[in-house]
PDB file of N, CA and C in Angstrom:
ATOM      1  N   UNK A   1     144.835 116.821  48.484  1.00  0.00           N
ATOM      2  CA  UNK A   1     145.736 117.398  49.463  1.00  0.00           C
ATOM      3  C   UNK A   1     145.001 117.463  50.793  1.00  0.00           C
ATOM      4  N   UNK A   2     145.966 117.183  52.169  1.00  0.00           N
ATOM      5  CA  UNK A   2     144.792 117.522  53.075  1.00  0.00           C
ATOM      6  C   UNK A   2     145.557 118.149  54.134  1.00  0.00           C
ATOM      7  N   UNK A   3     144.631 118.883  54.975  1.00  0.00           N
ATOM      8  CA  UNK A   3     145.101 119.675  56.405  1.00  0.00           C
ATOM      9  C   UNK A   3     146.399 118.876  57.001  1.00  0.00           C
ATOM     10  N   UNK A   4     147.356 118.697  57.712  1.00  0.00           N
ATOM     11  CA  UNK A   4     148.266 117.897  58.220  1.00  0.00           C
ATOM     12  C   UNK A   4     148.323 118.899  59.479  1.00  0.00           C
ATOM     13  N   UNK A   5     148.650 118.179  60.336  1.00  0.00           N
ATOM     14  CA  UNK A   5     148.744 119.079  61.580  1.00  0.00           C
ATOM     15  C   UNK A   5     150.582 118.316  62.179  1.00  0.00           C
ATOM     16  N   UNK A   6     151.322 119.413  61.762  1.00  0.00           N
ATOM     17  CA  UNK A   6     152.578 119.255  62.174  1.00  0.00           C
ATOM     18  C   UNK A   6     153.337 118.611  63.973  1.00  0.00           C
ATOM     19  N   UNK A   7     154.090 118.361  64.271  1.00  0.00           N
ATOM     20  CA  UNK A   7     154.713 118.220  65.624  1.00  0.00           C
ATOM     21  C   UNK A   7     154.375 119.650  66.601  1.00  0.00           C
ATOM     22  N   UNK A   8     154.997 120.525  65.384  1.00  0.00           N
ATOM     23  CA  UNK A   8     155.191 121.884  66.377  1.00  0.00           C
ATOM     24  C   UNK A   8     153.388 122.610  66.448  1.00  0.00           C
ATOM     25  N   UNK A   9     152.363 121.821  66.159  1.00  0.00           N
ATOM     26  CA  UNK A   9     151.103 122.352  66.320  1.00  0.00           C
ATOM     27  C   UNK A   9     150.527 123.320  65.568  1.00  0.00           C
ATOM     28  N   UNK A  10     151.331 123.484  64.147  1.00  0.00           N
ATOM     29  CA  UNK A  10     150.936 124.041  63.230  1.00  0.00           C
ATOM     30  C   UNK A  10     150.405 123.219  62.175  1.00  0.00           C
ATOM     31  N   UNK A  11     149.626 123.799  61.305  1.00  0.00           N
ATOM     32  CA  UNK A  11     148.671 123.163  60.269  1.00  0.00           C
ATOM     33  C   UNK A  11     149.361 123.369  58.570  1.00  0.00           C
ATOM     34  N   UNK A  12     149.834 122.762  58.312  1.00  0.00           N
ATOM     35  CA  UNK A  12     150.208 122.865  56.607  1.00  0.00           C
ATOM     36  C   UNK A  12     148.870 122.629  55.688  1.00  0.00           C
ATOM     37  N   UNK A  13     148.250 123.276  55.331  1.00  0.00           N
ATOM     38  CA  UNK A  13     146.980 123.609  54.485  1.00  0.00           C
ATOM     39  C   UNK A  13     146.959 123.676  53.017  1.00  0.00           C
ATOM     40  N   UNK A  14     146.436 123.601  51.964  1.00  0.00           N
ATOM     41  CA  UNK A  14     146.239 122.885  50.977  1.00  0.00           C
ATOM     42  C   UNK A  14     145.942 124.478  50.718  1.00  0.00           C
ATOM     43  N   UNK A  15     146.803 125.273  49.549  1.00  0.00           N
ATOM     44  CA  UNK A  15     146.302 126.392  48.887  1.00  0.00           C
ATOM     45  C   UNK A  15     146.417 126.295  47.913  1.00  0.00           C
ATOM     46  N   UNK A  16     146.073 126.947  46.405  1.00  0.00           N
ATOM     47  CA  UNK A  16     146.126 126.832  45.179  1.00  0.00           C
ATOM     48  C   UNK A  16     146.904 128.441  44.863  1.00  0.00           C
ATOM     49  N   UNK A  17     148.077 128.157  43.921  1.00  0.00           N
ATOM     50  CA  UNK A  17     148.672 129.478  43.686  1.00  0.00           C
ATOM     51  C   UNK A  17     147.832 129.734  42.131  1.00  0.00           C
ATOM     52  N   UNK A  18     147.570 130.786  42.035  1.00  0.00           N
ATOM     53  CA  UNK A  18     147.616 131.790  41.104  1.00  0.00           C
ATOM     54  C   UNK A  18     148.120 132.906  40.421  1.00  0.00           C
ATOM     55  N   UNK A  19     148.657 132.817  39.120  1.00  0.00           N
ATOM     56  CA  UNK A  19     149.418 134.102  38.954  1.00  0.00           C
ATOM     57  C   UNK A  19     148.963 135.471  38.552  1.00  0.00           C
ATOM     58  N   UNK A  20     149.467 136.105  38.155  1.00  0.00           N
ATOM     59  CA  UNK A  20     149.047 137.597  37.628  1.00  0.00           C
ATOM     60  C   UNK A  20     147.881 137.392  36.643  1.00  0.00           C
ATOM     61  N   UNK A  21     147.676 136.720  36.153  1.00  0.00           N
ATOM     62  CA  UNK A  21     147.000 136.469  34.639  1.00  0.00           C
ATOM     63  C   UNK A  21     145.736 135.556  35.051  1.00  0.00           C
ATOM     64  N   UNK A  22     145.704 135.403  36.153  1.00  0.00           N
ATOM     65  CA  UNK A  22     144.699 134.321  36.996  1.00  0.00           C
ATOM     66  C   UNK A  22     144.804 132.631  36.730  1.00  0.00           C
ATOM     67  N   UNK A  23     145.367 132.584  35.588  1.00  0.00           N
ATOM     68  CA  UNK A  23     145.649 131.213  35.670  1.00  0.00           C
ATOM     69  C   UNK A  23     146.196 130.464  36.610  1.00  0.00           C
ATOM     70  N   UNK A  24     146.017 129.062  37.222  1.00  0.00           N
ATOM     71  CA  UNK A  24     146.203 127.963  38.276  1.00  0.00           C
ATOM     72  C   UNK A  24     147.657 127.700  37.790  1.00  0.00           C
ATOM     73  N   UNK A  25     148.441 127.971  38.825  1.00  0.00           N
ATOM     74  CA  UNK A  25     150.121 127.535  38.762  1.00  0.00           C
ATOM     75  C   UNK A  25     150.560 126.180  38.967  1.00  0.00           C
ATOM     76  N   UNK A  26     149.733 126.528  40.366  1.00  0.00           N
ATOM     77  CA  UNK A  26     149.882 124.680  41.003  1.00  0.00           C
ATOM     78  C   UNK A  26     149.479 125.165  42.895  1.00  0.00           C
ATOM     79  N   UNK A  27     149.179 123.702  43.144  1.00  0.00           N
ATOM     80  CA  UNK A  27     149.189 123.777  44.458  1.00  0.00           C
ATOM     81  C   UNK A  27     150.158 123.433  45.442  1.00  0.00           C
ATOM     82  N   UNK A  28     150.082 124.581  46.571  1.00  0.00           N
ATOM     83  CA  UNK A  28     151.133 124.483  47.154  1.00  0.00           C
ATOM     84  C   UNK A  28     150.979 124.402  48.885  1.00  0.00           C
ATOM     85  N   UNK A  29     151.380 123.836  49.619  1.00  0.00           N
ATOM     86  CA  UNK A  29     151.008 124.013  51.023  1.00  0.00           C
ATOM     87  C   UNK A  29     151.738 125.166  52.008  1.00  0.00           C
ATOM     88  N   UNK A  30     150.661 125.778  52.484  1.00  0.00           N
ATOM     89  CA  UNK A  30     150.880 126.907  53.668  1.00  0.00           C
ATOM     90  C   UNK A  30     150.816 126.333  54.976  1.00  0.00           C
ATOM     91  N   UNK A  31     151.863 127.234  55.745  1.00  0.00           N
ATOM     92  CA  UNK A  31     151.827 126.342  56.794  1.00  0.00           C
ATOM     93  C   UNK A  31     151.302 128.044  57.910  1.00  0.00           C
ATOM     94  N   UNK A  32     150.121 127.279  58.717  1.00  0.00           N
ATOM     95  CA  UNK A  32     149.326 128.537  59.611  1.00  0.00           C
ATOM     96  C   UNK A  32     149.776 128.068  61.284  1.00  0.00           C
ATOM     97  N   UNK A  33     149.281 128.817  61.952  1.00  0.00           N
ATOM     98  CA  UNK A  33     149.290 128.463  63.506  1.00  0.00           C
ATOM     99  C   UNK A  33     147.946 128.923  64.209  1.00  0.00           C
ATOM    100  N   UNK A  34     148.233 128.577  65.123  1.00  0.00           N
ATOM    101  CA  UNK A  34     147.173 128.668  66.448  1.00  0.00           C
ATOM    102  C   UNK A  34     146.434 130.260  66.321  1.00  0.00           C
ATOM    103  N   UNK A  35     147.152 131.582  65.777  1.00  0.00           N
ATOM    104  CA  UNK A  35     146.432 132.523  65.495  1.00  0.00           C
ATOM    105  C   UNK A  35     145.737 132.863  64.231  1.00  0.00           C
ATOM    106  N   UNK A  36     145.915 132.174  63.636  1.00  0.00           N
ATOM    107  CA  UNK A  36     144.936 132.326  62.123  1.00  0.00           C
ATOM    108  C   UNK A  36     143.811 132.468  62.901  1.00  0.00           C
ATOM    109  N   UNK A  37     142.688 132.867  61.524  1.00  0.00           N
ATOM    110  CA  UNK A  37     141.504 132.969  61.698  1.00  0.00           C
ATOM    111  C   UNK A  37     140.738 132.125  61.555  1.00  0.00           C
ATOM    112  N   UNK A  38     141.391 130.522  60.662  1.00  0.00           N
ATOM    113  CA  UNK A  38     140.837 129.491  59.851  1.00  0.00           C
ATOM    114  C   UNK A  38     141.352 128.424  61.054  1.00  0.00           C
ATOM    115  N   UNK A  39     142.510 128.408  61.652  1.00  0.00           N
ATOM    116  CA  UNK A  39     142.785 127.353  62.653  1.00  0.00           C
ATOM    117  C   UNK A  39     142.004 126.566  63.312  1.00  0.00           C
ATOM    118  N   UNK A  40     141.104 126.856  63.945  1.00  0.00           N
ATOM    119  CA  UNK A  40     140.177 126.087  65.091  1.00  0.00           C
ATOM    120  C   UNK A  40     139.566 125.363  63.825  1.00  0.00           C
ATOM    121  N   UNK A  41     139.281 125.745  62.592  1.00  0.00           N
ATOM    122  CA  UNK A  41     138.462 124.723  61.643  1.00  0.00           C
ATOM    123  C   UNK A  41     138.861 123.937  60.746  1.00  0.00           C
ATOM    124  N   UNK A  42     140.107 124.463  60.539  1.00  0.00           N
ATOM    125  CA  UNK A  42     140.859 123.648  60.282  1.00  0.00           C
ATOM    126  C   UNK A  42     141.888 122.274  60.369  1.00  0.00           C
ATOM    127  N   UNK A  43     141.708 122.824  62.003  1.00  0.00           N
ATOM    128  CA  UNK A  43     142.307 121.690  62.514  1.00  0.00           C
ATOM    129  C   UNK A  43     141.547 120.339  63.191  1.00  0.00           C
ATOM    130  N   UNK A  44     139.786 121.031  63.438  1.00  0.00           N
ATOM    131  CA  UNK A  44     139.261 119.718  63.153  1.00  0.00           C
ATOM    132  C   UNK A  44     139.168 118.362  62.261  1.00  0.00           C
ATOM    133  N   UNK A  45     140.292 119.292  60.785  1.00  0.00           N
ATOM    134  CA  UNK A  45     140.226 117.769  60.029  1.00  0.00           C
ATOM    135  C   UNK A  45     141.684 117.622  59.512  1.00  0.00           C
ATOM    136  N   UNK A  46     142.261 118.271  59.919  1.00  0.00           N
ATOM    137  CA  UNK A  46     143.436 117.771  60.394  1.00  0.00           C
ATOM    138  C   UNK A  46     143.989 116.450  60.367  1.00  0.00           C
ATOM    139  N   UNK A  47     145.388 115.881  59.755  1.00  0.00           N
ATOM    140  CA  UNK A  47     145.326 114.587  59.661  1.00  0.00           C
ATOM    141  C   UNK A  47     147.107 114.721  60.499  1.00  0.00           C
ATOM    142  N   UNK A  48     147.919 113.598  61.057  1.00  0.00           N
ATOM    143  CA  UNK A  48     149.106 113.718  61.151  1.00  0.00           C
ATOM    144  C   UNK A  48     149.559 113.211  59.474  1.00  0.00           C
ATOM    145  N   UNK A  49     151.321 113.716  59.696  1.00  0.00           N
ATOM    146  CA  UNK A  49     151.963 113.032  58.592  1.00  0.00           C
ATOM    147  C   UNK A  49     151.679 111.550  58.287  1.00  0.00           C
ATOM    148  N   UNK A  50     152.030 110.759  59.300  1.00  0.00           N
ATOM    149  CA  UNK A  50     151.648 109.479  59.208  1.00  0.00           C
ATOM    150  C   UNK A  50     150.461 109.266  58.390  1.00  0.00           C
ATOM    151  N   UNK A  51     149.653 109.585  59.076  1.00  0.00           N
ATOM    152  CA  UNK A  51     147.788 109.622  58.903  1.00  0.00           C
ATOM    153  C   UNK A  51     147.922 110.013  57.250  1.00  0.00           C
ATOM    154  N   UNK A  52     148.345 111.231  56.601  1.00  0.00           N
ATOM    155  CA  UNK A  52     148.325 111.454  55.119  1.00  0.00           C
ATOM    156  C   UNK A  52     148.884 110.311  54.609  1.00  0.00           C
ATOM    157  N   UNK A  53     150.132 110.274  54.868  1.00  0.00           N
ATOM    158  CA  UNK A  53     151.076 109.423  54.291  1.00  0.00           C
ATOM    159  C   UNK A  53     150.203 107.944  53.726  1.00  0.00           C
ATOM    160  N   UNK A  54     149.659 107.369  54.535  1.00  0.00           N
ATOM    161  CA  UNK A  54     148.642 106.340  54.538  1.00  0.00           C
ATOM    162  C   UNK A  54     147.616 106.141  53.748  1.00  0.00           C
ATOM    163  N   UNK A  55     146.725 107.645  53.720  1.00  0.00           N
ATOM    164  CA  UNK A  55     145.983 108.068  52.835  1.00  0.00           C
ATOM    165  C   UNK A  55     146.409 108.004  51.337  1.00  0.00           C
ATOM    166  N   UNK A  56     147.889 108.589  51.276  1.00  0.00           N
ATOM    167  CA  UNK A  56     147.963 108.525  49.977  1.00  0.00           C
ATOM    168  C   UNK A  56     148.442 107.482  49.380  1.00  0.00           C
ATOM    169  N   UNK A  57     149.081 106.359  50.039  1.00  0.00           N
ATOM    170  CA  UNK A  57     149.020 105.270  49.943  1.00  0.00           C
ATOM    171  C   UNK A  57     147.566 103.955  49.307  1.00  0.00           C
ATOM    172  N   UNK A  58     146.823 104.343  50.573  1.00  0.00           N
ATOM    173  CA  UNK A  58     145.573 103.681  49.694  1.00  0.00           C
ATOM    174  C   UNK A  58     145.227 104.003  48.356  1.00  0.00           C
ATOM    175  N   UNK A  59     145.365 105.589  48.523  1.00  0.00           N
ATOM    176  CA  UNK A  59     145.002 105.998  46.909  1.00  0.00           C
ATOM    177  C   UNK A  59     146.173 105.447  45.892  1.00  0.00           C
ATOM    178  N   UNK A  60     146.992 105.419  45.942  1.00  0.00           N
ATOM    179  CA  UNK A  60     147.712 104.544  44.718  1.00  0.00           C
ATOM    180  C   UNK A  60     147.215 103.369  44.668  1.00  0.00           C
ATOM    181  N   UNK A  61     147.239 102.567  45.623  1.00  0.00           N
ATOM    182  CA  UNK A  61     146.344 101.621  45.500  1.00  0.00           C
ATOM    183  C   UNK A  61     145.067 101.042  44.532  1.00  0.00           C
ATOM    184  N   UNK A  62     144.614 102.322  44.916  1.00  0.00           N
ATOM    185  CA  UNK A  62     143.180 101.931  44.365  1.00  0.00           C
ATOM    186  C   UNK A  62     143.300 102.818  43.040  1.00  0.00           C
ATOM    187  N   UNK A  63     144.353 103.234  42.839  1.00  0.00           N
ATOM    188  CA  UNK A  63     144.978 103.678  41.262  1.00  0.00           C
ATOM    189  C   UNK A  63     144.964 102.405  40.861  1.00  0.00           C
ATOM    190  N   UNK A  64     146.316 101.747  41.271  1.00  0.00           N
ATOM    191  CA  UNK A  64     146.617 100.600  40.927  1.00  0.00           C
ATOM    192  C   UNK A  64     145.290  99.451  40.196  1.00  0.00           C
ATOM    193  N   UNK A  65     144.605  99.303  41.224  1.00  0.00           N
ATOM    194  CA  UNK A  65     143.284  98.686  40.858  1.00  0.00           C
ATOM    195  C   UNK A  65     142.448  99.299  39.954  1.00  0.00           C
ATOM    196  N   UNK A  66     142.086 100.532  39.314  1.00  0.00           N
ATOM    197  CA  UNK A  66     141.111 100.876  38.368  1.00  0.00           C
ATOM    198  C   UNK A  66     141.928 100.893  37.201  1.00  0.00           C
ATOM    199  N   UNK A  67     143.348 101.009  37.491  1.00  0.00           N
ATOM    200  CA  UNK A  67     144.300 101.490  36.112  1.00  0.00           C
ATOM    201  C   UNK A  67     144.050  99.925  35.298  1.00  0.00           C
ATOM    202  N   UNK A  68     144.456  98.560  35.851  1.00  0.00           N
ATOM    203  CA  UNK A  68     144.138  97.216  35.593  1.00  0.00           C
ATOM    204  C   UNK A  68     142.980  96.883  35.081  1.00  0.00           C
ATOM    205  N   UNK A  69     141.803  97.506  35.888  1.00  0.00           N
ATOM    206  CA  UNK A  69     140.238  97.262  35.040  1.00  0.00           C
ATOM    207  C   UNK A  69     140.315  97.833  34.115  1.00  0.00           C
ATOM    208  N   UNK A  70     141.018  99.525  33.828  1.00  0.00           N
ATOM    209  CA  UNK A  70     140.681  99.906  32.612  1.00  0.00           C
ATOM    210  C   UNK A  70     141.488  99.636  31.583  1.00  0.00           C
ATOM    211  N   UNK A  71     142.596  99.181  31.635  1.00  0.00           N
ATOM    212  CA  UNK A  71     143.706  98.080  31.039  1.00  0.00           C
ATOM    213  C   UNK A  71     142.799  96.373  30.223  1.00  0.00           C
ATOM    214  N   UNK A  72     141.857  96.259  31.103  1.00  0.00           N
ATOM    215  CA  UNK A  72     141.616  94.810  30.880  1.00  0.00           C
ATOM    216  C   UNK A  72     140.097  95.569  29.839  1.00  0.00           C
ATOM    217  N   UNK A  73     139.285  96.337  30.234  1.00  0.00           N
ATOM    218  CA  UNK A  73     138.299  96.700  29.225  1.00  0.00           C
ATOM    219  C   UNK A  73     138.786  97.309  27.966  1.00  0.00           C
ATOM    220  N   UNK A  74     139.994  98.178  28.358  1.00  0.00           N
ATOM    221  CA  UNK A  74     140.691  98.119  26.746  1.00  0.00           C
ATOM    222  C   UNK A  74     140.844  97.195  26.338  1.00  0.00           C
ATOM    223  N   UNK A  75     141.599  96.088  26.844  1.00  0.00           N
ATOM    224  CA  UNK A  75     141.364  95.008  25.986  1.00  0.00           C
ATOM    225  C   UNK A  75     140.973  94.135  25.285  1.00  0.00           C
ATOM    226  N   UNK A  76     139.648  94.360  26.106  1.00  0.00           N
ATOM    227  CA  UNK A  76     138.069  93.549  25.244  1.00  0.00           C
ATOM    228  C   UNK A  76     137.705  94.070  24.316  1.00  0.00           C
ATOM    229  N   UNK A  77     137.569  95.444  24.172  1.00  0.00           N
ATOM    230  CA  UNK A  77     136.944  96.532  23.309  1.00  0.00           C
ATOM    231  C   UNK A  77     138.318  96.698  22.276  1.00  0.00           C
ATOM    232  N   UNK A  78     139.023  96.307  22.135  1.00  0.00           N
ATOM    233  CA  UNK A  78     140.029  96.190  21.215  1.00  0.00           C
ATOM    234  C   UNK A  78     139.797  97.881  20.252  1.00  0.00           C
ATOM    235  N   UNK A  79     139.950  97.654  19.073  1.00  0.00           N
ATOM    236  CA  UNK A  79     140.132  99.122  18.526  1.00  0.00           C
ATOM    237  C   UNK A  79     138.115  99.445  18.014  1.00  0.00           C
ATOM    238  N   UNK A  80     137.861  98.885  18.783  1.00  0.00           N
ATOM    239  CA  UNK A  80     136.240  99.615  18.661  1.00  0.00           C
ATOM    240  C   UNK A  80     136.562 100.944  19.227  1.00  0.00           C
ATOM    241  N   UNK A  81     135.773 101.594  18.451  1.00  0.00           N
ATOM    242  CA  UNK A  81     135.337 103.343  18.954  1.00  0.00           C
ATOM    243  C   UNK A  81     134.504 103.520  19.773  1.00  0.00           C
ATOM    244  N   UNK A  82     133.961 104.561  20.627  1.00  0.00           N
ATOM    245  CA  UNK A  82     132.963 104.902  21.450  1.00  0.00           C
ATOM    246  C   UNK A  82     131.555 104.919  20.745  1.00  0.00           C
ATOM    247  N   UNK A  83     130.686 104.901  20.603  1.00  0.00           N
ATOM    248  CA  UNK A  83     129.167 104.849  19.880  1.00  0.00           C
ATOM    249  C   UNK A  83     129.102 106.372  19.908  1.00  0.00           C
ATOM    250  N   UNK A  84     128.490 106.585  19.062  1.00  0.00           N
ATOM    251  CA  UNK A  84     128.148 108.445  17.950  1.00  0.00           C
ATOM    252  C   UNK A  84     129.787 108.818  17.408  1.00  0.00           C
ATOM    253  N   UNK A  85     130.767 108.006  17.556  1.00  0.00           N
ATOM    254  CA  UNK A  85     132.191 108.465  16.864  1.00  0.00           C
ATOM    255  C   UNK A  85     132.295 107.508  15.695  1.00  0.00           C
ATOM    256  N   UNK A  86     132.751 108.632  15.092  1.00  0.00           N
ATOM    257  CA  UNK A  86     133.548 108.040  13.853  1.00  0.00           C
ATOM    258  C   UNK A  86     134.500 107.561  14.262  1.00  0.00           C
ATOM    259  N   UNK A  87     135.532 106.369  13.717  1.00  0.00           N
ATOM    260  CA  UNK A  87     136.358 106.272  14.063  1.00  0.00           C
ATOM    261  C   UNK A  87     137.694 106.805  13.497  1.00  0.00           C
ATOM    262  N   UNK A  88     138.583 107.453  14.427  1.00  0.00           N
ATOM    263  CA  UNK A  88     139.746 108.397  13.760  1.00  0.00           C
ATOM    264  C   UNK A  88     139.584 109.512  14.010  1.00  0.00           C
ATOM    265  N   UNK A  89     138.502 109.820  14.852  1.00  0.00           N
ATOM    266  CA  UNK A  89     137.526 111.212  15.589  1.00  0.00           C
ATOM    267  C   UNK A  89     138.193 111.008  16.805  1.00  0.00           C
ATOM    268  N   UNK A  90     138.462 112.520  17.268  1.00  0.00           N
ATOM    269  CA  UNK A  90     138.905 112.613  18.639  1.00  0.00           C
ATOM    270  C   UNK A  90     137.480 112.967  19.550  1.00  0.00           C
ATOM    271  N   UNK A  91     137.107 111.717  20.600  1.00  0.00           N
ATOM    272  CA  UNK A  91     136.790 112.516  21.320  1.00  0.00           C
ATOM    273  C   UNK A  91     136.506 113.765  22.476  1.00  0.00           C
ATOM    274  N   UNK A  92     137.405 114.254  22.555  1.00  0.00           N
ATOM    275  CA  UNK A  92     137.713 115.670  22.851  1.00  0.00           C
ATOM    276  C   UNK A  92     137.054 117.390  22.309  1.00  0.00           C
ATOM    277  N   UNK A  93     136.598 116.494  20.826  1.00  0.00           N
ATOM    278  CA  UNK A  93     136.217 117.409  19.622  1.00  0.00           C
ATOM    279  C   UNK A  93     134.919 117.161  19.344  1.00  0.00           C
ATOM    280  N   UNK A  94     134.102 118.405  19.601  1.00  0.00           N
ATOM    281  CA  UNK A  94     132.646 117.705  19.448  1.00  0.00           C
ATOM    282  C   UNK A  94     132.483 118.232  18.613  1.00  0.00           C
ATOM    283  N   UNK A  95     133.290 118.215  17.440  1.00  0.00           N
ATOM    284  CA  UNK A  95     132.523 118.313  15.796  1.00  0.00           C
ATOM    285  C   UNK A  95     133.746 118.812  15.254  1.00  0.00           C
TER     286      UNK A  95
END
């Protein structure tokens, strides 16, 4: 997620909600202005819409491209297991 610095000169900022129970809800963007306390530093990295938009663009991208390599090394490695697994072992489960 990143800083965006709006038309009207406000900053939409990257916060993480939390609920009662402290667990991570999801992230959500706040939008601050020129009197926050975080503004002036925030808005050094600051991106426009455009500017994100772009950003997140490349990143699919380069989704696109690792999802294919790891598509094509599955395929070499066919139903071989990882080395120290049994096979039919999750690795997730360390014992």
């Amino acid at each position: 997620m990143f800083v965006i610095r709006l038309p009207n000169g406000n900053l939409q900022v990257p916060q993480t909600a939390i609920g009662n129970d402290g667990r991570v809800i999801g992230d959500v963007y706040v939008e601050i202005g020129p009197q926050d306390a975080d503004y002036a530093r925030l808005a050094e990295q600051a991106l426009t819409p455009d500017e994100a938009e772009q950003r997140r663009l490349e990143w699919r991208a380069g989704d696109a491209a690792l999802q294919r390599e790891f598509l094509e090394f599955a395929r070499l490695v066919g139903d071989q297991h990882w080395p120290g697994l049994e096979p039919g072992t999750d690795a997730g489960d360390p014992g």
